[in-house]
Protein backbone atom coordinates (compact mmCIF):
# COMPACT_ATOMS: atom_id res chain seq x y z
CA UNK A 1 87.75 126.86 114.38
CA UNK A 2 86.36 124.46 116.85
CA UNK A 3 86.71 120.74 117.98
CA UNK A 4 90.21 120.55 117.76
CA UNK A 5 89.95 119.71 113.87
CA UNK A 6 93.10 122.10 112.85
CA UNK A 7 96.88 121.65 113.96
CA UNK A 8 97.39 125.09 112.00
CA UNK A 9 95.23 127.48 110.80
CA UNK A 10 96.73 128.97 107.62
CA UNK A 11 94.85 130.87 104.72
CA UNK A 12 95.77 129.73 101.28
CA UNK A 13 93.85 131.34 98.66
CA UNK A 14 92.95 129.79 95.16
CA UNK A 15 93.64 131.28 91.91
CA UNK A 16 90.13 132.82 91.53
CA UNK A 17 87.85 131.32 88.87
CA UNK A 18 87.16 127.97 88.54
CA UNK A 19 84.86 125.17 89.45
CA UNK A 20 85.78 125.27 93.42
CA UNK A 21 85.70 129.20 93.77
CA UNK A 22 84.58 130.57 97.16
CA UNK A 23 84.43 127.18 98.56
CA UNK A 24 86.71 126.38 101.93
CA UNK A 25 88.92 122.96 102.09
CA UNK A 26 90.62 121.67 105.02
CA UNK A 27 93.40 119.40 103.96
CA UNK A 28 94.78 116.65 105.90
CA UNK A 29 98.33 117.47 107.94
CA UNK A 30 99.79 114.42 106.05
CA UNK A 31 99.88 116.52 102.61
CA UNK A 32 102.41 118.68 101.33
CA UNK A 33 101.62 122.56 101.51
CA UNK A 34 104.33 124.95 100.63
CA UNK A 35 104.94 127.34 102.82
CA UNK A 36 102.96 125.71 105.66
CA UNK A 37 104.13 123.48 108.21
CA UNK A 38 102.61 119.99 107.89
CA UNK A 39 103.03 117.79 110.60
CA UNK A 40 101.62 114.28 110.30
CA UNK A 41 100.00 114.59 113.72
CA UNK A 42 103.43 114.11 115.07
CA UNK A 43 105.83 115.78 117.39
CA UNK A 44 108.66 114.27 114.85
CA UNK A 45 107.60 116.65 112.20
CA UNK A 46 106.47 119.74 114.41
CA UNK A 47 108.80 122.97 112.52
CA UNK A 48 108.40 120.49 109.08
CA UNK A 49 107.35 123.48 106.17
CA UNK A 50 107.49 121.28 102.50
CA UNK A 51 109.05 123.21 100.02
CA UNK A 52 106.52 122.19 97.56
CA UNK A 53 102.57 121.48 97.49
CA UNK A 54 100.79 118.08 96.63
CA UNK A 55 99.67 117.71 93.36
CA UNK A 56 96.03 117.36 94.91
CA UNK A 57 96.57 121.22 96.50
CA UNK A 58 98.04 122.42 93.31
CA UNK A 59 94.67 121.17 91.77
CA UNK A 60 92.85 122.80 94.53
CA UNK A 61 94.17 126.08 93.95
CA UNK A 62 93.91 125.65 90.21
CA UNK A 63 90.01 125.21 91.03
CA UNK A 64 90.07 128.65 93.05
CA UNK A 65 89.21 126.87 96.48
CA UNK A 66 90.55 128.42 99.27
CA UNK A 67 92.58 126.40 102.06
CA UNK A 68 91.90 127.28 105.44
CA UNK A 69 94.46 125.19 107.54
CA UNK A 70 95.66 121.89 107.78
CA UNK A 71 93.38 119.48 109.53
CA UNK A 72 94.23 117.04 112.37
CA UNK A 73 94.80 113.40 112.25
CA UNK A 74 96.43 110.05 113.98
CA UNK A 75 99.65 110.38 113.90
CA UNK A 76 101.13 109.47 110.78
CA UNK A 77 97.63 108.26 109.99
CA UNK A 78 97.73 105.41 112.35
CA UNK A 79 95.01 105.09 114.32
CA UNK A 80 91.25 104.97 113.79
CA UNK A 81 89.83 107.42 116.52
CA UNK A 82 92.57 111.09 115.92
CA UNK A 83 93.44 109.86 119.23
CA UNK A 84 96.80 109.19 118.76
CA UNK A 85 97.53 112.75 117.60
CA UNK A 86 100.34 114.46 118.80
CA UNK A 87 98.64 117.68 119.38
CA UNK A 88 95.77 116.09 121.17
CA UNK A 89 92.58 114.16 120.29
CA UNK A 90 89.24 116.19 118.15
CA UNK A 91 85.91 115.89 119.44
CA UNK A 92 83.03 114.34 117.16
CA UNK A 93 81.09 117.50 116.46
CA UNK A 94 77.70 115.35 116.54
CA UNK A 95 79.22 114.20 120.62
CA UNK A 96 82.02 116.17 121.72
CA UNK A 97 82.51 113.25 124.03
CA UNK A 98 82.67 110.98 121.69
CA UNK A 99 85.48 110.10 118.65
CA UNK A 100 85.03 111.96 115.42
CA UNK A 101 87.21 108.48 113.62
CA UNK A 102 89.93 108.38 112.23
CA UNK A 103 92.94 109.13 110.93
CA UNK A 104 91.46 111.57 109.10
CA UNK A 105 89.27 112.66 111.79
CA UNK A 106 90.16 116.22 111.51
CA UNK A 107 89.27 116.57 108.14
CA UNK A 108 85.72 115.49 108.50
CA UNK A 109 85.01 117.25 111.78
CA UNK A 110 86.25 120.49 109.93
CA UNK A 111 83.34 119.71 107.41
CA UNK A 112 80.40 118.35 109.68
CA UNK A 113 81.12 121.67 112.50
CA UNK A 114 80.86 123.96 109.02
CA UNK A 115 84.42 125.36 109.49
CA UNK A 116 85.21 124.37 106.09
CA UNK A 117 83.35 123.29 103.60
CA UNK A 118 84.97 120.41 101.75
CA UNK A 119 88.32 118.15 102.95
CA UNK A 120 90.90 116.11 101.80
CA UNK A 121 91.42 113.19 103.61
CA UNK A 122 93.62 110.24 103.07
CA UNK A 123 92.27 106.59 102.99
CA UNK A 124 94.97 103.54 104.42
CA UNK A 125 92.38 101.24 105.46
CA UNK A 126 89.45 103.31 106.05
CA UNK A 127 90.91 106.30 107.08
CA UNK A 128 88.05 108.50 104.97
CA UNK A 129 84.98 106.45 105.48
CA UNK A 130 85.75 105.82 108.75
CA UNK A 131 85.55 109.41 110.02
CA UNK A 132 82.64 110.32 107.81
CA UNK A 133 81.34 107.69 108.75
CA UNK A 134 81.25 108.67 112.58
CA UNK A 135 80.50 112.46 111.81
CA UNK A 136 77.77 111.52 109.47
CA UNK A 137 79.21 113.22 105.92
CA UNK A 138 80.47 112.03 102.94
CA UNK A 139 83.97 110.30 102.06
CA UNK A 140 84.97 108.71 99.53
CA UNK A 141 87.96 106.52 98.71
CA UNK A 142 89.14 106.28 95.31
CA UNK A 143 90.40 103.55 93.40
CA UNK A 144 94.15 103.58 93.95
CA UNK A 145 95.94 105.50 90.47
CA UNK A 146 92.58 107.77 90.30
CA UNK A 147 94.25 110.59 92.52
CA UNK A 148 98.06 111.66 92.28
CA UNK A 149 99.74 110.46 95.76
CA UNK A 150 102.70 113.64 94.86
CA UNK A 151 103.06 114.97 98.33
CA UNK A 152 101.34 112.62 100.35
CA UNK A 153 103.75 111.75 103.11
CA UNK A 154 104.09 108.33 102.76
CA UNK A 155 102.38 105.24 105.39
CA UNK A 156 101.45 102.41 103.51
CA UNK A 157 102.36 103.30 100.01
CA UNK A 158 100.67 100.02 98.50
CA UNK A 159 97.10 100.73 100.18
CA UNK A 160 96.60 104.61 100.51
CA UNK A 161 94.64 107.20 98.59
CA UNK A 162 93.78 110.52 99.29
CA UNK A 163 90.38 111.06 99.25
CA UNK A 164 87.60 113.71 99.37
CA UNK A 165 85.03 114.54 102.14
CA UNK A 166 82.18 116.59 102.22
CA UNK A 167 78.92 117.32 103.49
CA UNK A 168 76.94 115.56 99.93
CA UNK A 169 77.66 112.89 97.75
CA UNK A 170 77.68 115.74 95.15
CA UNK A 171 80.06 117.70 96.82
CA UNK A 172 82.95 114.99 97.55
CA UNK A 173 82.26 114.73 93.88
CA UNK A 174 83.00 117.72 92.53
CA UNK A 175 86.04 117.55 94.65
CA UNK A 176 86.54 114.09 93.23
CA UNK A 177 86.52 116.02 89.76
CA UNK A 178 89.25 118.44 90.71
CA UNK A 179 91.44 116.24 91.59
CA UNK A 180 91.59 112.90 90.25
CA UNK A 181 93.94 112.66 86.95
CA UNK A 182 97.43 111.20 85.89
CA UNK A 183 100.48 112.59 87.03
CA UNK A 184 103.79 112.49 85.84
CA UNK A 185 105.38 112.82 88.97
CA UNK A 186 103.70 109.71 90.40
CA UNK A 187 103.60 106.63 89.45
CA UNK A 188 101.47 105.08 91.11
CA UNK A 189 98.40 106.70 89.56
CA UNK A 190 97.24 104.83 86.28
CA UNK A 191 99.17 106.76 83.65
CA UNK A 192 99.01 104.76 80.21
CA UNK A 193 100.11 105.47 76.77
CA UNK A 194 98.01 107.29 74.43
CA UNK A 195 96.87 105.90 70.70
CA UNK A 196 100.01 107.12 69.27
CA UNK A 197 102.37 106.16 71.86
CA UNK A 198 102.67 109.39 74.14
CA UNK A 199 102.12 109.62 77.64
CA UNK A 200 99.11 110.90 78.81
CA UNK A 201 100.83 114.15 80.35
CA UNK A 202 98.19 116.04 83.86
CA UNK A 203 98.22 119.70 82.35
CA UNK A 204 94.85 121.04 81.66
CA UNK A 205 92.48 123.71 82.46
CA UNK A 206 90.89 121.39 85.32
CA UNK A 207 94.18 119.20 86.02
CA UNK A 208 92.20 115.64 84.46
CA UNK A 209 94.80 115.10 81.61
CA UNK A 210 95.44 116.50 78.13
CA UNK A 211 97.59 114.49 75.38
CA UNK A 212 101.21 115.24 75.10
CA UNK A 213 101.60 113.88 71.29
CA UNK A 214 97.92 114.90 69.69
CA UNK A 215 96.55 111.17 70.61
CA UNK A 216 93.93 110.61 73.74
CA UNK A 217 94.63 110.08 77.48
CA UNK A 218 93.65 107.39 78.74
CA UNK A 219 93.28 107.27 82.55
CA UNK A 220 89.76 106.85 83.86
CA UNK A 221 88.98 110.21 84.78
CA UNK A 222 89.96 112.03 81.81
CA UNK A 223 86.24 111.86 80.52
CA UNK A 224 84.43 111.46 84.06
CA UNK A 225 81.90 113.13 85.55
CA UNK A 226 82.15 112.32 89.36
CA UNK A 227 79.52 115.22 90.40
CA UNK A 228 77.01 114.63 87.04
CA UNK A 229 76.77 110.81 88.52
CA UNK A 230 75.00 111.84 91.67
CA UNK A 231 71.39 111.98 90.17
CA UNK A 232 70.06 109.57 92.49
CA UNK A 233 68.96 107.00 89.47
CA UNK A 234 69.10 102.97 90.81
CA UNK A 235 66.84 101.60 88.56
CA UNK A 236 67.88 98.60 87.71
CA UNK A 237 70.92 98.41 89.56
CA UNK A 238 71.97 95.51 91.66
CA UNK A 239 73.43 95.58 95.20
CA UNK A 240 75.18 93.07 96.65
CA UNK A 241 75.11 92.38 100.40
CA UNK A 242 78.19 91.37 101.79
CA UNK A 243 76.69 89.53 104.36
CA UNK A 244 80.48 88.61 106.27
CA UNK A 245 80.05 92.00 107.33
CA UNK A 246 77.04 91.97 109.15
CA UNK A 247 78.36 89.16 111.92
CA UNK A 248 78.92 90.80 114.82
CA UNK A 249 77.94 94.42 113.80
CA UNK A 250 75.98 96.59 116.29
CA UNK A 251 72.31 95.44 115.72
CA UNK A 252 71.45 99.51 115.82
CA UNK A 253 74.10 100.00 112.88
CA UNK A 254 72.32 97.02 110.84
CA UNK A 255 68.90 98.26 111.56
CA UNK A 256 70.07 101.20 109.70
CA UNK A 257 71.73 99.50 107.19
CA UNK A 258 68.93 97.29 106.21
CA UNK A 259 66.53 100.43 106.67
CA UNK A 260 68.72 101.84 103.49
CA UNK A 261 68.38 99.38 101.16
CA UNK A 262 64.85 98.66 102.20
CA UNK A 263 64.89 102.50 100.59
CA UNK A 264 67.16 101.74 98.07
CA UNK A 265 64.88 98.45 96.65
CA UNK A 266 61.76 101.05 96.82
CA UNK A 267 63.52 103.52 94.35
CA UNK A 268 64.12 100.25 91.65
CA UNK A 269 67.43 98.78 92.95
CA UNK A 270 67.96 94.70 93.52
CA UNK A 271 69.27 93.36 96.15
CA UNK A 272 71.56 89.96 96.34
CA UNK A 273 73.60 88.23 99.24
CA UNK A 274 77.24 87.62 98.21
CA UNK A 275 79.78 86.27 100.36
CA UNK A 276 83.57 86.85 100.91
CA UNK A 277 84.93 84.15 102.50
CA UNK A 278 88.94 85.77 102.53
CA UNK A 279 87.38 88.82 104.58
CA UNK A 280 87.26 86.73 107.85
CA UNK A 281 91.78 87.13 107.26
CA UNK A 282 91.54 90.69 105.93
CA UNK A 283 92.34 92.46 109.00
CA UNK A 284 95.34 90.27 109.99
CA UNK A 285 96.75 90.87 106.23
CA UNK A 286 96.36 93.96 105.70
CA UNK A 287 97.85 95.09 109.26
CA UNK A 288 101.12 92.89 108.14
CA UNK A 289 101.34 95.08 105.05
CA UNK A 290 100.60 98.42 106.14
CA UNK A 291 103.09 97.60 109.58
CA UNK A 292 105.98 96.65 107.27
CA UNK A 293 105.78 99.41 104.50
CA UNK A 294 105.61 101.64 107.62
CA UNK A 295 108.58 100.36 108.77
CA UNK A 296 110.42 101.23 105.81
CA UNK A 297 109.02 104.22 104.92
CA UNK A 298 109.53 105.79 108.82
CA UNK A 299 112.79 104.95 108.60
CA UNK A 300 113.61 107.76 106.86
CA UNK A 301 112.74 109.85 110.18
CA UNK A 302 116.32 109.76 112.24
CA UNK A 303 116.91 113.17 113.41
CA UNK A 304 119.47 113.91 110.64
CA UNK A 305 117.74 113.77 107.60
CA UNK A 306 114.17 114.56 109.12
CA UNK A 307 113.02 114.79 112.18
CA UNK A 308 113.92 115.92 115.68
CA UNK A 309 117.76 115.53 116.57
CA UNK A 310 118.25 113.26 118.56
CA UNK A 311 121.85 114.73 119.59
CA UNK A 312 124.89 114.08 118.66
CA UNK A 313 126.91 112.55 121.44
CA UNK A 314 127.36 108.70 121.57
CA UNK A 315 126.98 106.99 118.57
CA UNK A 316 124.80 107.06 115.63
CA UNK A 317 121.92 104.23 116.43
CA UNK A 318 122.22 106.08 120.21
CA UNK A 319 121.64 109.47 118.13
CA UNK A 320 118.53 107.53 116.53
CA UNK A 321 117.27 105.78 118.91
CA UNK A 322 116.46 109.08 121.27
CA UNK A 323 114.80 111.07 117.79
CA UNK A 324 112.73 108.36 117.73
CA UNK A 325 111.60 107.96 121.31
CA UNK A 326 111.40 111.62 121.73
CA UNK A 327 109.77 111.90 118.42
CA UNK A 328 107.06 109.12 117.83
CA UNK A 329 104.17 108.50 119.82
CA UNK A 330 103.19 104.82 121.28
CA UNK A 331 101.00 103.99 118.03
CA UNK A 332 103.74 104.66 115.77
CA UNK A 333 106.11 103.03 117.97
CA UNK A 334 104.24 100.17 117.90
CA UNK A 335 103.52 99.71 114.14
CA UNK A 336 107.28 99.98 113.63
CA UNK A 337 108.26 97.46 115.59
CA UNK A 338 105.74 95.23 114.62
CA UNK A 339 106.28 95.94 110.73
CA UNK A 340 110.09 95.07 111.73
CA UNK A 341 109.54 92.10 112.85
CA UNK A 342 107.22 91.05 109.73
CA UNK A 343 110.00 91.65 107.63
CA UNK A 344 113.22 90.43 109.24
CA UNK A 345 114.68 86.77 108.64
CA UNK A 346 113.59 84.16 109.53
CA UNK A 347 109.54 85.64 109.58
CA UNK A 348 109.09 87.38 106.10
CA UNK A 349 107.88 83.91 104.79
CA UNK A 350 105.99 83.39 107.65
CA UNK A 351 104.13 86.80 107.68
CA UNK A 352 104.92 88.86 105.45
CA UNK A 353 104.61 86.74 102.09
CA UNK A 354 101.31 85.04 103.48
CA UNK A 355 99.63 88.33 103.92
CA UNK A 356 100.10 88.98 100.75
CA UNK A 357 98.85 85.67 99.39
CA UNK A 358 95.78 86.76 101.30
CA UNK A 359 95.66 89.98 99.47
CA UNK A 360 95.12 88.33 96.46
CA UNK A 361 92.54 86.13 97.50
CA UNK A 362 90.57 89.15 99.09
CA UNK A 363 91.30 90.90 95.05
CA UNK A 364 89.68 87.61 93.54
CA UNK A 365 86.93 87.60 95.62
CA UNK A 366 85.80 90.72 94.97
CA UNK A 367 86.25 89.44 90.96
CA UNK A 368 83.67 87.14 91.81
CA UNK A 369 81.18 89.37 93.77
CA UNK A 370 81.41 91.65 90.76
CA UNK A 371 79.82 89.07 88.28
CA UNK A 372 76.99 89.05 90.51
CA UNK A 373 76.37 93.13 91.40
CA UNK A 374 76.88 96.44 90.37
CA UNK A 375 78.06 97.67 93.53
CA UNK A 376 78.25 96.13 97.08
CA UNK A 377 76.97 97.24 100.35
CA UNK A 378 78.05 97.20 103.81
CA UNK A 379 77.70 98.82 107.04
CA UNK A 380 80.69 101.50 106.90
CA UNK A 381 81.60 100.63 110.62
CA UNK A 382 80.10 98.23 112.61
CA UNK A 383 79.67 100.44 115.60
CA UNK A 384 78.27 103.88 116.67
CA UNK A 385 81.35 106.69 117.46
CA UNK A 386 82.67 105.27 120.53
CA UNK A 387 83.26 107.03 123.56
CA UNK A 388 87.11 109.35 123.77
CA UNK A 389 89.27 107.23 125.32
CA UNK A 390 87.43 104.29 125.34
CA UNK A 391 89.76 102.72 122.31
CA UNK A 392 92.91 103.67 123.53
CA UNK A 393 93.67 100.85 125.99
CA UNK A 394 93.29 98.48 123.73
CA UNK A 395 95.18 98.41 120.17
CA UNK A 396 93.85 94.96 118.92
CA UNK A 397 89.56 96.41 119.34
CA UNK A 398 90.48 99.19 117.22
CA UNK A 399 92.24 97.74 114.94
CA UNK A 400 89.20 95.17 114.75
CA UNK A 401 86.95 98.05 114.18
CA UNK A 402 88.65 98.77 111.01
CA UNK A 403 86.86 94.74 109.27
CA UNK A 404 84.60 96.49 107.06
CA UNK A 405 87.06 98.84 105.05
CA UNK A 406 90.69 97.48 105.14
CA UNK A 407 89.13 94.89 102.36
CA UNK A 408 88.46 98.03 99.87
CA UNK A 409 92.37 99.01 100.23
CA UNK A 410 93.56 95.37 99.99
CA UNK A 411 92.13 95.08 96.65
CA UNK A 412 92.60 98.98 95.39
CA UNK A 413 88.99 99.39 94.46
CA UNK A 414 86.56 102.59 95.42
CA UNK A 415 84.35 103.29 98.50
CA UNK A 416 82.22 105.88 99.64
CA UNK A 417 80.68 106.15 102.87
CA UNK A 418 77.14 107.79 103.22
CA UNK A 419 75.03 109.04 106.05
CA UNK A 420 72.15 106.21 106.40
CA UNK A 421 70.34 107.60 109.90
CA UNK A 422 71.29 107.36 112.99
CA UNK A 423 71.15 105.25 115.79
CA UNK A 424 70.56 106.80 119.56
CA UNK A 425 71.58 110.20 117.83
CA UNK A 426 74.71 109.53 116.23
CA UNK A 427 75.68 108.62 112.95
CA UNK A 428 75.20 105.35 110.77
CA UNK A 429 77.38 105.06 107.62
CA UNK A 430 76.57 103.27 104.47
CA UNK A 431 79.35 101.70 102.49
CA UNK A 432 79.06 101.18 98.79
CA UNK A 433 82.10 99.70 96.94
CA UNK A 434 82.48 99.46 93.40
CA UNK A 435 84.63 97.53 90.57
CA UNK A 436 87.98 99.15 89.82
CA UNK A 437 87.00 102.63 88.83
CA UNK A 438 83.59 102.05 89.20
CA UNK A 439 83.39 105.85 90.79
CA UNK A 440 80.59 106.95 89.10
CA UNK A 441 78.54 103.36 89.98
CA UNK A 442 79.00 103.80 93.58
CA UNK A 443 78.35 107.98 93.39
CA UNK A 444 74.90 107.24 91.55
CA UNK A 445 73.99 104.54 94.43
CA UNK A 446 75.13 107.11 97.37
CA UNK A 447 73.21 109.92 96.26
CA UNK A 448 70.31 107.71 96.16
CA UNK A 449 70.56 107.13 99.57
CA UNK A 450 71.23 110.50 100.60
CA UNK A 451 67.98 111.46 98.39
């Protein structure tokens, strides 16, 4: 294994047939394996072994893939460069001086160096496309209740999804197919009632949903075909340009960009401008959100009931106080306190409540665009893999690097991210978003690009 993609390098074979047999995943050290220690990039969870596997690795073994380790990432997935990683940064394959993105960073590395051959990432506010993005493969984000969040340890539990990457659009499709599907032990994936009134229950040769009480299930990928969609066929479909997204972009990334739909028009696609005015506040809202939830859901990490001990001399918030200095990194430290603050009295109104207020008007926005287009197109990032290192000193860049994706997660809808070129030698994503489990739509439009 190479580039620093793997905190631990752990076989886990499949169950033999099925539609993933002989292929390798890496799977992202935020989700569950048990058995196998899974870390979350952080020193906090370093001897961690679940007792139980995700529902997306149960799926993956169901499919006879084979797990090869568990793949590194930002700590606790915060960070957008696997920089802020515990058990030190990964190189970009394409640049080994350069970052591979992030947080799931790991996970695509592991694909584009050919140590495994499909990943599971997880997506926050970017945290797939970004990385394939800057490794130039294929990630896609699903809309949030496509994929079972069972064993994902939790950041922002309102934004995330765990998605899959890969080195085609057909490929993070196929994976798409294994594991999308309702699950009864999460419920935050779209689980509705069946004709007669049962519950759509997640057992099933390929884990997509059977009927518990003879009617039919309903969630969206119970009759999809994720990897069928990629036949490359645009004709007649209309693109929308988010043209908010192009302002201050690299002009090498939006060469690129308008090089692929140039490409895209020639193989019978339209392209229209649409604009999103509530994008220019996307950035501030959704790092209010995802700061707050991660506030309450890290609070669970105190030394006693996970965690490193912080001792037990003094008293209790003393006992705390050192896990979580000893235990968190500066990122995570950071996002805390700042997700604190959000919420306490005095500034939940202020913050808090107004981010959210945004969130809705990014959600309607998007309502509109889709009146107008099929799918929408942007640059993934609007910059080439920058330089290790280069990010680190300062938080507020990077987290303004993250203005084309954070929208996608603010309004729960689907993204992929596709290789359109490159620029200087490194890789130039293409994002294409689609309605609320529009999948399929924005698979189709990917693998015309990548055709």
């Amino acid at each position: 294994m190479s580039h620093n993609a793997f905190i631990t390098e752990e076989t886990i074979e499949g169950d033999g047939a099925g539609p993933l047999a002989g292929r390798t995943v890496a799977v992202k050290d935020n989700i569950s394996t048990e058995g196998v220690r899974t870390t979350c990039g952080s020193a906090m969870l370093e001897s961690y072994v679940p007792p139980y596997d995700a529902t997306v690795v149960e799926r993956l073994k169901q499919a006879g893939a084979t797990i090869v380790g568990k793949a590194n990432m930002d700590e606790f997935g915060m960070g957008g460069t696997t920089e802020t990683s515990a058990y030190g940064p990964v190189e970009n394959p394409v640049d080994t001086d350069r970052v591979p993105g992030g947080s799931s960073g790991g996970s695509a590395a592991a694909v584009a160096a050919g140590d495994a051959d499909l990943a599971l990432g997880s997506d926050t506010g970017g945290s797939v496309r970004n990385p394939a993005a800057f490794c130039g493969v294929v990630g896609i984000k699903p809309t949030y209740g496509l994929v079972s969040r069972y064993g994902l340890v939790a950041y922002a539990n309102s934004l995330e999804q765990i998605g899959p990457i890969a080195r085609t659009v057909e490929d993070a499709a196929a994976l798409l197919d294994v594991i999308a599907g309702p699950d009864p032990k999460d419920g935050t994936t779209r689980y509705d009632l069946d004709d007669d009134g049962g519950a759509a229950d997640d057992r099933g040769a390929a884990g997509r949903g059977s009927p518990t009480d003879g009617g039919s299930a309903t969630h969206p990928a119970t009759d999809a075909d994720y990897a069928a969609a990629a036949d490359g066929d645009v004709e007649g479909t209309t693109i929308g340009v988010v043209t908010d997204l192009l302002d201050g972009a690299d002009d090498r990334v939006v060469d690129r960009f308008e090089a692929a739909l140039a490409d895209l028009r020639s193989q019978g696609a339209e392209t229209v401008e649409v604009s999103l005015d509530s994008v220019e506040h996307a950035v501030q809202a959704y790092y209010v959100i995802a700061m707050s939830e991660a506030s309450s859901n890290l609070a669970r990490f105190d030394g006693v009931r996970y965690g490193v001990s912080g001792g037990y001399e003094g008293n209790w918030n003393e006992s705390f106080a050192a896990a979580r200095e000893e235990g968190f990194g500066e990122e995570v430290k950071r996002r805390i306190l700042l997700g604190t603050y959000a919420l306490s009295a005095g500034y939940h109104d202020k913050y808090y409540k107004k981010a959210q207020d945004a969130r809705a008007w990014v959600k309607r926005d998007f309502d509109d665009a889709f009146e107008r287009a099929d799918v929408l197109a942007t640059p993934t990032m609007p910059v080439v893999p920058p330089e290790l290192g280069e990010s680190l000193s300062d938080p507020l860049q990077l987290y303004l690097m993250d203005a084309n994706t954070v929208p996608v997660n603010l309004a729960n809808l689907p993204a992929i991210s596709v290789p359109a070129g490159e620029a200087d030698g490194l890789p130039v994503g293409l994002q294409l978003i689609g309605p609320k489990f529009g999948e399929e739509a924005i698979v189709r439009a990917a693998s015309a690009v990548e055709g």
